[in-house]
N, C-alpha and C. Protein backbone atom coordinates (compact mmCIF):
# COMPACT_ATOMS: atom_id res chain seq x y z
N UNK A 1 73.68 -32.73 -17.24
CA UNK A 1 73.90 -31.53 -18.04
C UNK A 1 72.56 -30.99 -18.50
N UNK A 2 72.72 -29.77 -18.53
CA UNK A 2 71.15 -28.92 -18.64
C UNK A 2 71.26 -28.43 -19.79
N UNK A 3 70.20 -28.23 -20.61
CA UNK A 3 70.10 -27.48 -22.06
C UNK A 3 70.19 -26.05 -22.22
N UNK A 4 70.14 -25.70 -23.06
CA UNK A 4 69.95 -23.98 -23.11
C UNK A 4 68.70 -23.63 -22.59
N UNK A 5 67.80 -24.62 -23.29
CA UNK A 5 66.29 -24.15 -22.83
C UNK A 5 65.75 -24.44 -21.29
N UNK A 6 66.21 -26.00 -20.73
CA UNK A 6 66.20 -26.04 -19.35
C UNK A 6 66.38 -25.05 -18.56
N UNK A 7 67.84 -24.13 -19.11
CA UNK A 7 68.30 -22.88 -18.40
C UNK A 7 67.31 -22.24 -18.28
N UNK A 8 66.92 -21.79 -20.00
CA UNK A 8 65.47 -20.55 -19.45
C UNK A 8 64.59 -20.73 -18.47
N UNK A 9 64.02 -21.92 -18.39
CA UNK A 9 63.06 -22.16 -17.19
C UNK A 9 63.38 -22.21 -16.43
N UNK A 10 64.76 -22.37 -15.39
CA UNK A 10 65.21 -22.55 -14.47
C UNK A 10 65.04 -20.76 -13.89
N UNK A 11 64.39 -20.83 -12.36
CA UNK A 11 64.64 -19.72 -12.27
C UNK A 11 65.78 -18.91 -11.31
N UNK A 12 66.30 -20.32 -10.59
CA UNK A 12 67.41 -20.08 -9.81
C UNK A 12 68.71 -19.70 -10.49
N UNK A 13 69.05 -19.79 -11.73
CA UNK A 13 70.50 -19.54 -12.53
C UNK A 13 69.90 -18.17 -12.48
N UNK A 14 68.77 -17.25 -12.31
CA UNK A 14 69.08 -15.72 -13.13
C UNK A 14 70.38 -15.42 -12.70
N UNK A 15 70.63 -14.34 -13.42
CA UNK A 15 71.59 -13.50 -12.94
C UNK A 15 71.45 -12.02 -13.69
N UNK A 16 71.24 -11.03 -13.26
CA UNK A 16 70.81 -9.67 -13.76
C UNK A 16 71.62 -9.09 -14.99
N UNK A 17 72.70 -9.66 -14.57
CA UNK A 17 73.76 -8.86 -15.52
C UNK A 17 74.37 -9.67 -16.58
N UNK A 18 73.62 -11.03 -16.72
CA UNK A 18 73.47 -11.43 -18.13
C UNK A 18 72.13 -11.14 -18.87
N UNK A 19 72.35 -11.20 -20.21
CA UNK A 19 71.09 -11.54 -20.86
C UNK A 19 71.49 -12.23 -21.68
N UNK A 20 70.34 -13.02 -21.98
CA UNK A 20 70.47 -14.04 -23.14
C UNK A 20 69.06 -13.73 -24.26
N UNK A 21 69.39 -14.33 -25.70
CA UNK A 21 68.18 -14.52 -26.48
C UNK A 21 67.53 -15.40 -26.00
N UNK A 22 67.78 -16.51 -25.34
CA UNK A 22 67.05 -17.53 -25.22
C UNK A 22 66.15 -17.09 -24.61
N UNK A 23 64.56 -17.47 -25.30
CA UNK A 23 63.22 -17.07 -24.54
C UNK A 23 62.57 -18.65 -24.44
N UNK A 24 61.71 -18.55 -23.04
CA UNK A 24 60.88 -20.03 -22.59
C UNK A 24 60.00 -19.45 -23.53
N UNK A 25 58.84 -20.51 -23.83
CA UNK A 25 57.78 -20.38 -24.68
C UNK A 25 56.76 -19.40 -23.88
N UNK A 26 55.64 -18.95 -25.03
CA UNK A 26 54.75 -18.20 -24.45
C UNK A 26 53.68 -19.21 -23.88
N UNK A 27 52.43 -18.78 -23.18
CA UNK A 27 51.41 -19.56 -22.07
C UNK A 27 50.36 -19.03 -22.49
N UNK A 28 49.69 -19.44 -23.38
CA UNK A 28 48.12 -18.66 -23.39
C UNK A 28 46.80 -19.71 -22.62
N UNK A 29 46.13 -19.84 -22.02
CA UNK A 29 45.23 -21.06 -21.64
C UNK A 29 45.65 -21.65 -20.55
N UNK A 30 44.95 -22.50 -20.00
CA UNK A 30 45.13 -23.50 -18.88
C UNK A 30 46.88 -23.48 -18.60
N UNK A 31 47.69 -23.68 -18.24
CA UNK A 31 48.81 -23.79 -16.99
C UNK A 31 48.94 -24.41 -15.50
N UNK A 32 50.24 -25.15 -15.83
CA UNK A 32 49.89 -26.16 -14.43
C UNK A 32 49.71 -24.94 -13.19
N UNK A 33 50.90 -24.00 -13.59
CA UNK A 33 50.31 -23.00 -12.14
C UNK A 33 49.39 -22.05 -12.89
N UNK A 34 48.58 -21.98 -12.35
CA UNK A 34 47.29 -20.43 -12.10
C UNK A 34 47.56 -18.98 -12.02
N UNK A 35 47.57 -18.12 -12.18
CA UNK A 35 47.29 -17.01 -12.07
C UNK A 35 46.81 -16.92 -10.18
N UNK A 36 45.67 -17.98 -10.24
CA UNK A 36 45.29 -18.08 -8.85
C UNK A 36 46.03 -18.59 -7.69
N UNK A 37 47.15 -19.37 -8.47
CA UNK A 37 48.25 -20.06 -7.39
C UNK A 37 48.94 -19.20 -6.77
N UNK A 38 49.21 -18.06 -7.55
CA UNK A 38 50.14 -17.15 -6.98
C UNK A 38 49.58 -16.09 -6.09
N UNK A 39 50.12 -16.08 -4.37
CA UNK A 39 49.78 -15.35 -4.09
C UNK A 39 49.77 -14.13 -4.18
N UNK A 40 49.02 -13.04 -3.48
CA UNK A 40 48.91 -11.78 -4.01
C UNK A 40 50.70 -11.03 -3.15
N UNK A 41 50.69 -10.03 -3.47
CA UNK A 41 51.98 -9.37 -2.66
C UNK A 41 52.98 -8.92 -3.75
N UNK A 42 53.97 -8.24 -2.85
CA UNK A 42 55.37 -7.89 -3.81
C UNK A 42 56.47 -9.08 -4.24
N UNK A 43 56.44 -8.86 -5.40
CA UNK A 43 57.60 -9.84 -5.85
C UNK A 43 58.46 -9.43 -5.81
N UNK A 44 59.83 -9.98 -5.34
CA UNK A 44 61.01 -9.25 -4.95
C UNK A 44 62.12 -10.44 -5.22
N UNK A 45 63.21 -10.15 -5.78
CA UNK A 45 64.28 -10.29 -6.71
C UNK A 45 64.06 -11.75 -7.50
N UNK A 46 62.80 -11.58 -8.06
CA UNK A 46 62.76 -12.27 -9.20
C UNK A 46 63.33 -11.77 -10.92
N UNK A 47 63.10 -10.70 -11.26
CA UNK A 47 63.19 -10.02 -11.99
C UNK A 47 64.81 -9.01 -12.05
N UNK A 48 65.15 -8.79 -11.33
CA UNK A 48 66.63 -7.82 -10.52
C UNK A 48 66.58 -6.64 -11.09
N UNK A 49 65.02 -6.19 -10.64
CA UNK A 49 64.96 -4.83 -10.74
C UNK A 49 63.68 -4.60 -10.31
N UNK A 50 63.36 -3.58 -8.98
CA UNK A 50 62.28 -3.71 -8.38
C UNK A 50 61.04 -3.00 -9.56
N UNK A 51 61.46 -1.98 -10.57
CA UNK A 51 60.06 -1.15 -11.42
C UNK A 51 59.92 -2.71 -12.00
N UNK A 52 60.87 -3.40 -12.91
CA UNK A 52 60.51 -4.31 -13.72
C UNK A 52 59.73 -5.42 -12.68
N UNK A 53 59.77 -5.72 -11.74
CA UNK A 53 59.12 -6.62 -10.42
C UNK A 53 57.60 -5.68 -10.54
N UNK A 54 57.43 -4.40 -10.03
CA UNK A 54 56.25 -4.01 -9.90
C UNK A 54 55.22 -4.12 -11.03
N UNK A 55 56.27 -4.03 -12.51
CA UNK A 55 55.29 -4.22 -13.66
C UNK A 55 54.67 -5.86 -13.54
N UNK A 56 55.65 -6.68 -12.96
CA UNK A 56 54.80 -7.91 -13.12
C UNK A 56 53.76 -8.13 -12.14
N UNK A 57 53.40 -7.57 -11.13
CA UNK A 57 52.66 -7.14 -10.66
C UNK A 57 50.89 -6.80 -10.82
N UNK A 58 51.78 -5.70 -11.62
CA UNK A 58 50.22 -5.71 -12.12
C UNK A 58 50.07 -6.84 -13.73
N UNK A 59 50.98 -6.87 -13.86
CA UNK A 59 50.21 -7.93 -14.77
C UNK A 59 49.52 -9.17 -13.92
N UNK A 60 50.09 -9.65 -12.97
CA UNK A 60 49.16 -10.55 -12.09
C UNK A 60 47.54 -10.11 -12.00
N UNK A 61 47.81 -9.13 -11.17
CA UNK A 61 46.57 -8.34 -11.12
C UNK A 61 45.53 -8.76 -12.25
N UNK A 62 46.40 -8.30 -13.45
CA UNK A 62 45.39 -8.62 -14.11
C UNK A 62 44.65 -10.20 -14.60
N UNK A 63 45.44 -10.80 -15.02
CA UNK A 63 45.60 -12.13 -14.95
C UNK A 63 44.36 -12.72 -13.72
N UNK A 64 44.87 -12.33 -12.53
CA UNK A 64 43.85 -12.91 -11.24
C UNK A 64 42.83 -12.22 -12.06
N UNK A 65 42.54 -11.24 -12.24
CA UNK A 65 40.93 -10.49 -12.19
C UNK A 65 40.44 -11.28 -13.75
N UNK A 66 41.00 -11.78 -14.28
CA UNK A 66 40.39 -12.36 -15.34
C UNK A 66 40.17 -14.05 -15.68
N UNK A 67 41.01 -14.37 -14.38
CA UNK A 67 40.95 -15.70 -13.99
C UNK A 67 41.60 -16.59 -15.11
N UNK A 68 42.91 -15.98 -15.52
CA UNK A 68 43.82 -17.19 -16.32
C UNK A 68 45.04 -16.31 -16.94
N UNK A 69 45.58 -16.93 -17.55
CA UNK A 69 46.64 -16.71 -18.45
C UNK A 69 46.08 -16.61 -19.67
N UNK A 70 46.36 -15.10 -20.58
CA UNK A 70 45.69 -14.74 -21.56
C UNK A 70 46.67 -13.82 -22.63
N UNK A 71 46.56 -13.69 -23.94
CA UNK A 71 46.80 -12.61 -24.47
C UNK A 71 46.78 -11.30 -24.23
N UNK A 72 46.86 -10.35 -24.23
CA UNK A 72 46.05 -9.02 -24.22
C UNK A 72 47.01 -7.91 -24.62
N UNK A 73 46.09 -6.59 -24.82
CA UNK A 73 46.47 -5.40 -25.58
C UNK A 73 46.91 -4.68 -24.45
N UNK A 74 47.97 -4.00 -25.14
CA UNK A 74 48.70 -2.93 -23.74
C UNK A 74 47.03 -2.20 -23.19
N UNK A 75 46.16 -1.85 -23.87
CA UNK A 75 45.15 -1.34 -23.68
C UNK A 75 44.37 -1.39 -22.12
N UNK A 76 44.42 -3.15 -22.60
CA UNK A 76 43.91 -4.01 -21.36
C UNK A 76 44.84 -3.66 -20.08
N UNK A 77 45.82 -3.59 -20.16
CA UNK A 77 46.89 -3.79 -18.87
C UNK A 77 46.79 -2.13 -18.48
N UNK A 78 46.93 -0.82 -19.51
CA UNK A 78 46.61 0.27 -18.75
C UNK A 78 46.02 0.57 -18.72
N UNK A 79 43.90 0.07 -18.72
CA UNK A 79 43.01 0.80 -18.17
C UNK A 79 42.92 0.00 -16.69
N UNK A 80 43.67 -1.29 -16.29
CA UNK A 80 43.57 -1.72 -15.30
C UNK A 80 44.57 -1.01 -13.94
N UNK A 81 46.26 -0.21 -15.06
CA UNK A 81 46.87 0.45 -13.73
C UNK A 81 46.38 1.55 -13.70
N UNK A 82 45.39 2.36 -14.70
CA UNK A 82 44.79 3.77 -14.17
C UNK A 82 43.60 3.65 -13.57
N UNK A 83 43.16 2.59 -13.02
CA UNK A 83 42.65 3.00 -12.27
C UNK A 83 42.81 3.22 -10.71
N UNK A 84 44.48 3.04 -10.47
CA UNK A 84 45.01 3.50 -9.37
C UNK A 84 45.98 4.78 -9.67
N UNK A 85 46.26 4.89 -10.77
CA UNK A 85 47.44 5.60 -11.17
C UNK A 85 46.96 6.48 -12.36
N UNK A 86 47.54 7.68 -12.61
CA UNK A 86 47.06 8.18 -13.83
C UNK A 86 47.99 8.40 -14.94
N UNK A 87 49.41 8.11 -14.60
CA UNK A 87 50.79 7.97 -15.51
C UNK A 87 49.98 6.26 -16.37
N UNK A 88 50.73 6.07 -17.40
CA UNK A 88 50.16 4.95 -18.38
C UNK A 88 51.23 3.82 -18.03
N UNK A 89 50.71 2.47 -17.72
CA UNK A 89 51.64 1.53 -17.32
C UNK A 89 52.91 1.23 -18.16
N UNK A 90 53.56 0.91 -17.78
CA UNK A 90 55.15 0.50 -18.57
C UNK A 90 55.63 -0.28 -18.24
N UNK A 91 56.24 -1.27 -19.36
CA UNK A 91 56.40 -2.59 -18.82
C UNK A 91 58.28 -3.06 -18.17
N UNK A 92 58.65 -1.91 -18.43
CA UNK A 92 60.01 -2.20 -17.32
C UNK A 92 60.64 -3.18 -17.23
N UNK A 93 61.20 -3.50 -18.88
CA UNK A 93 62.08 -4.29 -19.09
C UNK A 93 61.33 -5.43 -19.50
N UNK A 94 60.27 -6.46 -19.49
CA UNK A 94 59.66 -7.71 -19.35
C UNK A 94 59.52 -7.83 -20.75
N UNK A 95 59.42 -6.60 -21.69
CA UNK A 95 59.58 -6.86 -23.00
C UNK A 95 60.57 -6.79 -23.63
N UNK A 96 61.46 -5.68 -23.60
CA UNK A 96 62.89 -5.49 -24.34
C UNK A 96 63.45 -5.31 -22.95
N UNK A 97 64.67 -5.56 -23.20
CA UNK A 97 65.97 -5.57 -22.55
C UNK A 97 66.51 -3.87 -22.57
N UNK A 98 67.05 -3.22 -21.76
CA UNK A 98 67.23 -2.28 -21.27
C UNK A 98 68.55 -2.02 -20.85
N UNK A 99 69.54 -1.16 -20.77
CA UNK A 99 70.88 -0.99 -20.24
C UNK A 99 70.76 -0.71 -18.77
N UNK A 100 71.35 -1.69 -17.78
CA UNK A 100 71.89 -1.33 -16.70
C UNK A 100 72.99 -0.83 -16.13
N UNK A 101 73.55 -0.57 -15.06
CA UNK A 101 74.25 -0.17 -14.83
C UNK A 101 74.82 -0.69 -13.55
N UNK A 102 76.08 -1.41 -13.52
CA UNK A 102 76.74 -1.85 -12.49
C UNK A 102 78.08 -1.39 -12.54
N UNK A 103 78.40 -1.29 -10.73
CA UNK A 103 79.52 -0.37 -10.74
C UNK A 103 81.05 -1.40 -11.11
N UNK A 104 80.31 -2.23 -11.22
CA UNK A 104 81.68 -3.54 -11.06
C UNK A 104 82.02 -3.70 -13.24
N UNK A 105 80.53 -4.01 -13.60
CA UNK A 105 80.93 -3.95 -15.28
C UNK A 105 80.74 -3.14 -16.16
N UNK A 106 79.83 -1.86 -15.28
CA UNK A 106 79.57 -0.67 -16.22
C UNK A 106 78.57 -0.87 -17.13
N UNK A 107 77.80 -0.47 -18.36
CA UNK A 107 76.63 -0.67 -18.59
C UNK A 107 76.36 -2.19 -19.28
N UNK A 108 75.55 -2.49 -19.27
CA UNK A 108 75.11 -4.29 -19.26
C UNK A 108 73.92 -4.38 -19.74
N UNK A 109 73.53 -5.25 -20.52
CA UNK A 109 71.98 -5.81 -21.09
C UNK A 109 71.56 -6.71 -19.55
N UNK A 110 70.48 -5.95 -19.67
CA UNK A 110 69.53 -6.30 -18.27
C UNK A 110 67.97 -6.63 -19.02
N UNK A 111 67.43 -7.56 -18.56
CA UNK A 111 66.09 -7.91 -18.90
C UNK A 111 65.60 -7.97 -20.09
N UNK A 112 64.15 -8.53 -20.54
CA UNK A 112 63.46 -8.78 -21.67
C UNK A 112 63.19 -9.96 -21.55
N UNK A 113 62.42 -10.32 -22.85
CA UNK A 113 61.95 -11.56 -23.03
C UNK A 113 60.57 -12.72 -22.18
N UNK A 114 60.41 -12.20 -20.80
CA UNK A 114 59.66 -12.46 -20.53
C UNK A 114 57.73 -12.22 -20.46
N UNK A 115 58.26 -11.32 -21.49
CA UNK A 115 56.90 -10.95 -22.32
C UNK A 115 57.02 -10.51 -23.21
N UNK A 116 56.46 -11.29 -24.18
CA UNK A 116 56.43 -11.39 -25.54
C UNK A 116 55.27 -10.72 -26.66
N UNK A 117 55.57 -9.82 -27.20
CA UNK A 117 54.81 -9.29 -28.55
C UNK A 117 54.48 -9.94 -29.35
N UNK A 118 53.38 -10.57 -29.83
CA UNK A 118 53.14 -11.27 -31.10
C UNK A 118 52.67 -10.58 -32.26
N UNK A 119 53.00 -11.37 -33.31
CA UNK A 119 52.52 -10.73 -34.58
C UNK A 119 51.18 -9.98 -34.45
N UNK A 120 49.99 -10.40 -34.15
CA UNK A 120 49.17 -9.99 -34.08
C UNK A 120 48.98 -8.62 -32.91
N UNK A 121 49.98 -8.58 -32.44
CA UNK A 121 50.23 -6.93 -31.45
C UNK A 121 49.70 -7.42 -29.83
N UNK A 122 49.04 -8.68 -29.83
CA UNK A 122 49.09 -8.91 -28.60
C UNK A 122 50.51 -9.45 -27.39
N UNK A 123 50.39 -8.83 -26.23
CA UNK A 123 51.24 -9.54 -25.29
C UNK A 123 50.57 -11.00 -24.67
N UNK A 124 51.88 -11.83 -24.34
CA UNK A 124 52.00 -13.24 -23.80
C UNK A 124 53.22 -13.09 -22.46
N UNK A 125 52.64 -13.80 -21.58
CA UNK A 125 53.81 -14.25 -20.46
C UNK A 125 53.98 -15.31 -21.33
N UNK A 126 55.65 -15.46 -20.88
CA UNK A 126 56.43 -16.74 -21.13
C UNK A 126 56.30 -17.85 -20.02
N UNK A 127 56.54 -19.20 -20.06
CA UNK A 127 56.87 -19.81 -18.91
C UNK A 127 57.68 -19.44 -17.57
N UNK A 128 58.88 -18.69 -18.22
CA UNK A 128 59.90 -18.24 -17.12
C UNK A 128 59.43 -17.20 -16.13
N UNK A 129 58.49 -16.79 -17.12
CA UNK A 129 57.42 -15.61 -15.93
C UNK A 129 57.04 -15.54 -15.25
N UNK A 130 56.19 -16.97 -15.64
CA UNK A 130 55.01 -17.40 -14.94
C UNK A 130 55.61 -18.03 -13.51
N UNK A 131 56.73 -19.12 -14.03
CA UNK A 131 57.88 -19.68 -12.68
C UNK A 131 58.47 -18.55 -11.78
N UNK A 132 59.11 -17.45 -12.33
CA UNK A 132 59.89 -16.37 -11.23
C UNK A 132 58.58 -15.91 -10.40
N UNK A 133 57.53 -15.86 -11.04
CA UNK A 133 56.78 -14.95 -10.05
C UNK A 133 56.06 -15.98 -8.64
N UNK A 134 55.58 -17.12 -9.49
CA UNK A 134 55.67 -17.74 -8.42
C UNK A 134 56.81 -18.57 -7.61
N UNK A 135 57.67 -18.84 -7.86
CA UNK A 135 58.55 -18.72 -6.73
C UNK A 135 59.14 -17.41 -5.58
N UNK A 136 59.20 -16.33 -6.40
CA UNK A 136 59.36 -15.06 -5.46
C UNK A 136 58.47 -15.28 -4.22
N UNK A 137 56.94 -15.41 -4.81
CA UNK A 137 56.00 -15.36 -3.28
C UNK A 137 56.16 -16.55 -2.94
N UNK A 138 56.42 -17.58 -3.24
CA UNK A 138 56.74 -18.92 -2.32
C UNK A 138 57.85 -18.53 -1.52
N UNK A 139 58.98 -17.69 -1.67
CA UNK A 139 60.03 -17.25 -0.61
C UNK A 139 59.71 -16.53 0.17
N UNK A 140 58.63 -15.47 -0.39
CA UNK A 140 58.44 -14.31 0.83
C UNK A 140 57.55 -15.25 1.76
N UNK A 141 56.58 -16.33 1.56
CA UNK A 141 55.75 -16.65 2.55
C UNK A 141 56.94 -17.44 3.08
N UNK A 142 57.82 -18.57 2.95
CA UNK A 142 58.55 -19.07 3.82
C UNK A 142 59.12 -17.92 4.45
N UNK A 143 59.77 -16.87 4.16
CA UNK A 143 60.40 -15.57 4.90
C UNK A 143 59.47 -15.86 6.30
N UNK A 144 58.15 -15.35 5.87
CA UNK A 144 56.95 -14.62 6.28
C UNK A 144 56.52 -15.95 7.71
N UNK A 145 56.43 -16.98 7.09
CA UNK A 145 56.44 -17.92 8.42
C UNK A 145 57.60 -18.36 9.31
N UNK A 146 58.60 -18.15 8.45
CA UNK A 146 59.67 -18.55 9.21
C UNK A 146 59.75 -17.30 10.52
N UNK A 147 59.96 -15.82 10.14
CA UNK A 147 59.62 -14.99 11.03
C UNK A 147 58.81 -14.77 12.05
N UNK A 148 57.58 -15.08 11.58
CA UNK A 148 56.12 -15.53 12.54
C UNK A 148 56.68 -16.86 13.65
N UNK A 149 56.71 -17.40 12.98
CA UNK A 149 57.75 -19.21 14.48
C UNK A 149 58.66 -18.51 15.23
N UNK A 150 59.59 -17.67 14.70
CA UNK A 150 60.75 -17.51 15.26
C UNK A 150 60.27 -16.39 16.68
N UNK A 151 59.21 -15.79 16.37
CA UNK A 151 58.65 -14.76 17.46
C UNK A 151 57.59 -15.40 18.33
N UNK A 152 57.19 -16.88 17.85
CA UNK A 152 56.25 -17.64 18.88
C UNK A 152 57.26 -18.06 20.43
């Protein structure tokens, strides 16, 4: 039997069209996985929603270019997406939870929690963050080789 909190970290139970309060802890410093562990690319249905996927994204981005898991000011995160983009980054659900929409239950609490506001106004990835994102690219590269063999 698994705990509430086991759940949070687990990243195979998501399911989009629950939400829960339960948040994994925040990660500031050293982490068994890296920033660097994770490869670069699109993360895809970690999150179950591709804008909220692209925001984590660039938070990688940033993370890699600073070489860890860190605090930081929305500041930090949108002078890093303008300099591809000139709209101001948005974090697409990873902080508050948002209404979705499914045709089966009609509108639904979708996302949050995996980035966290602290008192002091800085953002934190949570553990569960840090796990969905790297598992997403651990699937796309098995995808990615499994495809590559299958055409040898």
């Amino acid at each position: 039997m698994t705990t509430r909190f086991q759940e949070s970290l687990s990243v195979s139970h998501f399911d989009p069209n629950k939400w829960t309060e339960v948040r994994s802890p925040t990660v500031e410093g050293p982490f068994f996985i890296e920033p660097s562990d994770i490869s670069q690319g699109p993360l895809w249905d970690c999150f179950g929603n591709s804008e909220t996927e692209s925001s984590a994204s660039w938070l990688l981005r940033m993370f890699r270019e600073y070489g860890g898991w860190f605090a930081f000011t929305y500041e930090e995160i949108d002078a890093i997406y303008r300099k591809k983009f000139n709209d101001g980054f948005t974090f697409n659900r990873l902080v508050n939870h948002d209404y979705s929409f499914s045709i089966r239950d009609g509108n639904v609490r979708a996302g949050g929690g995996w980035v966290v506001k602290g008192e002091d106004g800085k953002y934190r990835v949570t553990i569960n963050f840090i796990l969905r994102c790297y598992e997403a690219r651990a699937k796309e590269e098995l995808r990615t080789a499994k495809a590559a063999n299958e055409h040898k």
